[in-house]
Protein backbone atom coordinates (compact mmCIF):
# COMPACT_ATOMS: atom_id res chain seq x y z
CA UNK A 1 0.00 0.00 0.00
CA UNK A 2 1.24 3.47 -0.34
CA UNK A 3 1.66 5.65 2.70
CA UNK A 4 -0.03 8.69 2.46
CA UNK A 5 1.83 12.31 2.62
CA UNK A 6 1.24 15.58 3.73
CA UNK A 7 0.87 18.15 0.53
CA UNK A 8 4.63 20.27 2.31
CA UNK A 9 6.62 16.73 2.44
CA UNK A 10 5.07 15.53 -1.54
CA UNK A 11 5.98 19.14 -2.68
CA UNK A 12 9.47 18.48 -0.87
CA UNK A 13 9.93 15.31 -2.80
CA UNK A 14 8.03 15.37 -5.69
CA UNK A 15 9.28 12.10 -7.31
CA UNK A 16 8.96 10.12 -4.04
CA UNK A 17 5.41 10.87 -4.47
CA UNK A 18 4.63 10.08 -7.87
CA UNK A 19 2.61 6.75 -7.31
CA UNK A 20 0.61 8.54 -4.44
CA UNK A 21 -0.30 11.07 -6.72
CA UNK A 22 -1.01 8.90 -10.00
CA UNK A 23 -3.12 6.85 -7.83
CA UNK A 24 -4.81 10.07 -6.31
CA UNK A 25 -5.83 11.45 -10.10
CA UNK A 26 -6.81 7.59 -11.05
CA UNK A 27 -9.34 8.25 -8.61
CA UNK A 28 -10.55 12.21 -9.72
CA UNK A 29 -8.59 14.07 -7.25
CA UNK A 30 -8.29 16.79 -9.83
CA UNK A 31 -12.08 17.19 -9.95
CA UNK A 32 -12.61 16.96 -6.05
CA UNK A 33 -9.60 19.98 -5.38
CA UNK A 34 -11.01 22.02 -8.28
CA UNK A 35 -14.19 22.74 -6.13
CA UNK A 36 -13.48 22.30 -2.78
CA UNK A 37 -10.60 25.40 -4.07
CA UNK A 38 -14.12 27.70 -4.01
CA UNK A 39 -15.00 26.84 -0.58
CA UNK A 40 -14.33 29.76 1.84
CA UNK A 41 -11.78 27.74 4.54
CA UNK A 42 -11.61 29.69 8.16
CA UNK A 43 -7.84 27.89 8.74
CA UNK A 44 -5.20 29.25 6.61
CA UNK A 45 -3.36 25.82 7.09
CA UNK A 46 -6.11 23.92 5.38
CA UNK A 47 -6.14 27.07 2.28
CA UNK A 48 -2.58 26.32 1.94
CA UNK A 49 -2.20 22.30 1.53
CA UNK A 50 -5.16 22.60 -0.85
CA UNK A 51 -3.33 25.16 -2.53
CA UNK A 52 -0.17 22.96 -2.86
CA UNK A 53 -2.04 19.88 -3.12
CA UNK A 54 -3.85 20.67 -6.13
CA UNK A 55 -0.47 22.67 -7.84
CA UNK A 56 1.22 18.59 -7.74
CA UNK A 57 -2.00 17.34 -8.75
CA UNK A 58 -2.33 19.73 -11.51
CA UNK A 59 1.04 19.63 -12.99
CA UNK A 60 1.25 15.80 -13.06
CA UNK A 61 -2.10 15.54 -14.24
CA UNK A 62 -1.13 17.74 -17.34
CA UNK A 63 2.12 15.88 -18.02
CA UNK A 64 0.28 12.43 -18.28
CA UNK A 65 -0.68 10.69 -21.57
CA UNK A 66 -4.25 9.96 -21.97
CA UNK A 67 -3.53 6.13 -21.37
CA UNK A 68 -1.34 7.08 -18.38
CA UNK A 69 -4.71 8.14 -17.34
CA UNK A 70 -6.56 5.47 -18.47
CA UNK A 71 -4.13 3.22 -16.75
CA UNK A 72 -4.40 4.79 -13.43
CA UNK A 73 -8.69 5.14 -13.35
CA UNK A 74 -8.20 1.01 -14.04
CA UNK A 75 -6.02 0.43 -11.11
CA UNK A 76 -8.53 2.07 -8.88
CA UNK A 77 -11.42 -0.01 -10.29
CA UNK A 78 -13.17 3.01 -10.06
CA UNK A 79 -14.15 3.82 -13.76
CA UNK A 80 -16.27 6.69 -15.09
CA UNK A 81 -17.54 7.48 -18.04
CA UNK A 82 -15.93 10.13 -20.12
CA UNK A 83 -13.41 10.11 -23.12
CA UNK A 84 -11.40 7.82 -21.89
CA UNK A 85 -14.13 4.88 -22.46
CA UNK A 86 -14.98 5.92 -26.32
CA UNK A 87 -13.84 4.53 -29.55
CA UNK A 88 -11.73 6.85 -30.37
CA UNK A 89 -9.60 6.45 -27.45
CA UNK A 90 -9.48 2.72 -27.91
CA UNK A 91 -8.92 3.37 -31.63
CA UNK A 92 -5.17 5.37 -30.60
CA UNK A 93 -4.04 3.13 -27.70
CA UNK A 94 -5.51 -0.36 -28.18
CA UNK A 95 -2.06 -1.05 -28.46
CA UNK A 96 -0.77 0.45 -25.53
CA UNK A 97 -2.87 -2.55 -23.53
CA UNK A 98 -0.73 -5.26 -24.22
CA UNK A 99 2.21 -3.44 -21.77
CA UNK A 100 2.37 -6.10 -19.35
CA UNK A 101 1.56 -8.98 -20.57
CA UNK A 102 -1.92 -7.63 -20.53
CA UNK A 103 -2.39 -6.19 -17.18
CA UNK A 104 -4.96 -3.68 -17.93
CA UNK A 105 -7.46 -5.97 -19.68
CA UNK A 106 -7.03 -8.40 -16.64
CA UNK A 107 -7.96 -6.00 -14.22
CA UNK A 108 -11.03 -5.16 -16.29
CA UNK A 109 -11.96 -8.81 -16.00
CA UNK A 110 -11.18 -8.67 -12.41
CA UNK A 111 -13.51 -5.85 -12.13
CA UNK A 112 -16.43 -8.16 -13.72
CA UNK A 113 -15.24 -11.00 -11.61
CA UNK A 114 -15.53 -9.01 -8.24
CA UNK A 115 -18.81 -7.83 -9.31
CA UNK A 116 -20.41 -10.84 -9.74
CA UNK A 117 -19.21 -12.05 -6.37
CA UNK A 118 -20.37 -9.76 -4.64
CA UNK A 119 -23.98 -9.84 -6.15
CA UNK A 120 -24.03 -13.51 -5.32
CA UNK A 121 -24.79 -12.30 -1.47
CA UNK A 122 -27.56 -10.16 -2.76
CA UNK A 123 -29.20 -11.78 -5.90
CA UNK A 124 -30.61 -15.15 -6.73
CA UNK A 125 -28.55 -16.73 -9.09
CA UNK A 126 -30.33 -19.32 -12.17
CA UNK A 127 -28.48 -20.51 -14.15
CA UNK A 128 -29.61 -21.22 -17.79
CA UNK A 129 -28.06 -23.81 -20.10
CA UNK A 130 -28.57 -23.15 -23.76
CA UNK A 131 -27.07 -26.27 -25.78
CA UNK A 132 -28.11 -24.18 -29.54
CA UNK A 133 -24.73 -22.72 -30.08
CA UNK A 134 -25.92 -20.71 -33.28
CA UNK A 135 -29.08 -19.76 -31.84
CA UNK A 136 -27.25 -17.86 -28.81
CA UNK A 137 -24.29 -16.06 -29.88
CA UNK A 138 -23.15 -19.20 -31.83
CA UNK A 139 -21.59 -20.44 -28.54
CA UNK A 140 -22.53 -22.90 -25.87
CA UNK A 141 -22.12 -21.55 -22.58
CA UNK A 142 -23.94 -21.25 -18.79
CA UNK A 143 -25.58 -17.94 -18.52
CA UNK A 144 -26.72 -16.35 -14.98
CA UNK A 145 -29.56 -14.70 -14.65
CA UNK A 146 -30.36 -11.80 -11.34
CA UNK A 147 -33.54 -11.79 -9.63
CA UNK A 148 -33.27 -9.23 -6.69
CA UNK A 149 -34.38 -10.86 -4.11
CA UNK A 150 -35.73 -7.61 -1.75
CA UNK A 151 -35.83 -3.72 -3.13
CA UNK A 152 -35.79 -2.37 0.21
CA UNK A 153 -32.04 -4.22 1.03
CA UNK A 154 -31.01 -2.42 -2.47
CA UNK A 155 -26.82 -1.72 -1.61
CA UNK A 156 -26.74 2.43 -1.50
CA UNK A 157 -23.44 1.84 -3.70
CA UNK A 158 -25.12 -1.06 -5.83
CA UNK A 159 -25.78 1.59 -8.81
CA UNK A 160 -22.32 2.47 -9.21
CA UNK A 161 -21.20 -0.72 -9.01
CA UNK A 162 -23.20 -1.47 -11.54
CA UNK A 163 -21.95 1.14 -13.87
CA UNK A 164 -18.45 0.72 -13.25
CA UNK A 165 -18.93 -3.25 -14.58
CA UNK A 166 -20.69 -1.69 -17.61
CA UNK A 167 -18.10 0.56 -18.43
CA UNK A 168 -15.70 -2.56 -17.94
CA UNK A 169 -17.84 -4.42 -20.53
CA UNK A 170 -17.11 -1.63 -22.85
CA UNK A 171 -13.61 -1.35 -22.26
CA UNK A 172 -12.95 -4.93 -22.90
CA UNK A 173 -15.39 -4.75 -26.06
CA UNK A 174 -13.36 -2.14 -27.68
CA UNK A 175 -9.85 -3.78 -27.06
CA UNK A 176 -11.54 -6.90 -29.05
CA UNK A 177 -12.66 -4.28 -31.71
CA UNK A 178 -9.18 -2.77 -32.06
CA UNK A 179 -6.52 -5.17 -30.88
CA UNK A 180 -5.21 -7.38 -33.80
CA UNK A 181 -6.40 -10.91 -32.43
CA UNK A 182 -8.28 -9.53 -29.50
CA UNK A 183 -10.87 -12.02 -29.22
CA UNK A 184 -9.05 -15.06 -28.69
CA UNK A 185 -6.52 -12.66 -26.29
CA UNK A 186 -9.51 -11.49 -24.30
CA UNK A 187 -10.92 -14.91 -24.27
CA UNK A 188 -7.96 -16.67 -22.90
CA UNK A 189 -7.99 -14.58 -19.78
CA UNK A 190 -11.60 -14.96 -19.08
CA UNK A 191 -13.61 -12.29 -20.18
CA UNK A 192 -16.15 -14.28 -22.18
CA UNK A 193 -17.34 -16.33 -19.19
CA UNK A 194 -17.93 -13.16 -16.68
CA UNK A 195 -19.25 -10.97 -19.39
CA UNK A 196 -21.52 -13.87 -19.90
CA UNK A 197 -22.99 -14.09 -16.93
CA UNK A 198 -24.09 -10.42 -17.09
CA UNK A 199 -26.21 -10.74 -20.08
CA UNK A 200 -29.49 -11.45 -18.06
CA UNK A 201 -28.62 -8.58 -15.34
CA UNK A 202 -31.62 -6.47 -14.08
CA UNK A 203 -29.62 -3.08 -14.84
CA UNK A 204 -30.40 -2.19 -18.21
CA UNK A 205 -27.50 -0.26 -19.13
CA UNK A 206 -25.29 -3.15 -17.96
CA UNK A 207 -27.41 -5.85 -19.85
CA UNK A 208 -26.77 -3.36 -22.96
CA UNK A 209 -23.02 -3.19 -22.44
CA UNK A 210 -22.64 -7.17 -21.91
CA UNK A 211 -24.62 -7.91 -24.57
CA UNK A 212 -22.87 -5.24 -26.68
CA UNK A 213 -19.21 -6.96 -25.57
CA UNK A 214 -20.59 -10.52 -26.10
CA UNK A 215 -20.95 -9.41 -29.84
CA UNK A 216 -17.72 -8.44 -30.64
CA UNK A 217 -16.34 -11.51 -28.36
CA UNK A 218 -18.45 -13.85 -30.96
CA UNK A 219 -19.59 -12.23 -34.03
CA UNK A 220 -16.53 -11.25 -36.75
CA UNK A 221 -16.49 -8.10 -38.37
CA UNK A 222 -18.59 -6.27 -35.43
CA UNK A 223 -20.13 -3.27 -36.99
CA UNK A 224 -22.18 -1.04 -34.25
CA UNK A 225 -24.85 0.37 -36.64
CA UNK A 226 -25.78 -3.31 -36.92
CA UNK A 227 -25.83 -4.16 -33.29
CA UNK A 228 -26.76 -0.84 -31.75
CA UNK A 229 -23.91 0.89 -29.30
């Protein structure tokens, strides 16, 4: 884990607290010190660390790449929509995801996989065998399907949990798109059995995305103005 620092020692040693501070902007630090700069702060103290908080924030955050950025949202598991999750992005630095043998497309699965874990304490899990390979995405698989088993016991953090797995879905959709071989790459580490067991989920905008991913996991030539993203 990575010891936190007080804003006067990172400014001291800048490079010490690189990682910190990558981590810090992977989670939107830049957006958080950006408004709490307009707050009116009594303590001159706390006006100050913001004030040199957000000046390392700032500058690092302008001298990283967009996938440096990309990469550092991913490590947090805490994804957001933005330009960093459309095709154009994935279009320039499809590439840039197979640094590491693959480590950012495995922690998108990861995401998936800790998702459906921990819905299994709070859902009802069917599974459904289909045995018609071409009838269901031309593949034979075991599909899961979510029937929440109480409203009123809903998670508070359930609905961005939810998104953040659909914005995984799309992430590892678009590497297939624009990765030379991506399919059988993103295959081999897994993602076709967790996106799978998303296709039946209760969310509609997470259905969408794992059905959406599914397609370009199974169907060759995936065009979106035939499948609908």
């Amino acid at each position: 884990s990575i010891e936190p620092r007080s804003p006067r020692k990172a400014m001291a040693s800048p490079s010490s607290s690189l990682p910190f501070l990558t981590e810090m902007i992977g989670h939107g630090l830049h957006r958080t010190l950006s408004v709490m700069k307009d707050r009116k702060w009594r303590d001159d103290d706390i006006k100050n660390d913001l004030s040199i908080l957000r000046k390392l924030v700032d500058d690092n955050y302008h001298e990283m790449t967009k996938y440096q950025l990309y990469e550092a949202e991913v490590q947090t598991g805490h994804l957001r929509w933005g330009i960093l999750h459309k095709e154009r992005f994935f279009q320039q630095n499809a590439r840039n995801m197979e640094a590491r043998n693959f480590d950012v497309v495995k922690r998108l699965i990861t995401i998936l996989s800790k998702f459906i874990q921990s819905t299994m304490d709070q859902y009802e899990l069917n599974a459904v065998s289909d045995s018609n390979d071409r009838a269901f995405f031309q593949a034979s698989t075991t599909t899961v399907s979510y029937n929440r088993r109480d409203e009123r016991n809903r998670n508070p953090w359930e609905e961005e949990d939810e998104e953040i797995a659909a914005i995984a879905c799309r992430d590892i959709g678009e590497f297939v798109r624009f990765y030379p071989n991506g399919k059988s790459i993103a295959t081999r580490l897994g993602a076709k059995v967790v996106v799978m067991k998303l296709i039946h989920h209760d969310n509609e905008l997470l259905q969408h995305e794992a059905l959406l991913c599914m397609s370009k996991l199974l169907v060759s030539n995936w065009r979106m103005d035939k499948f609908g993203g």
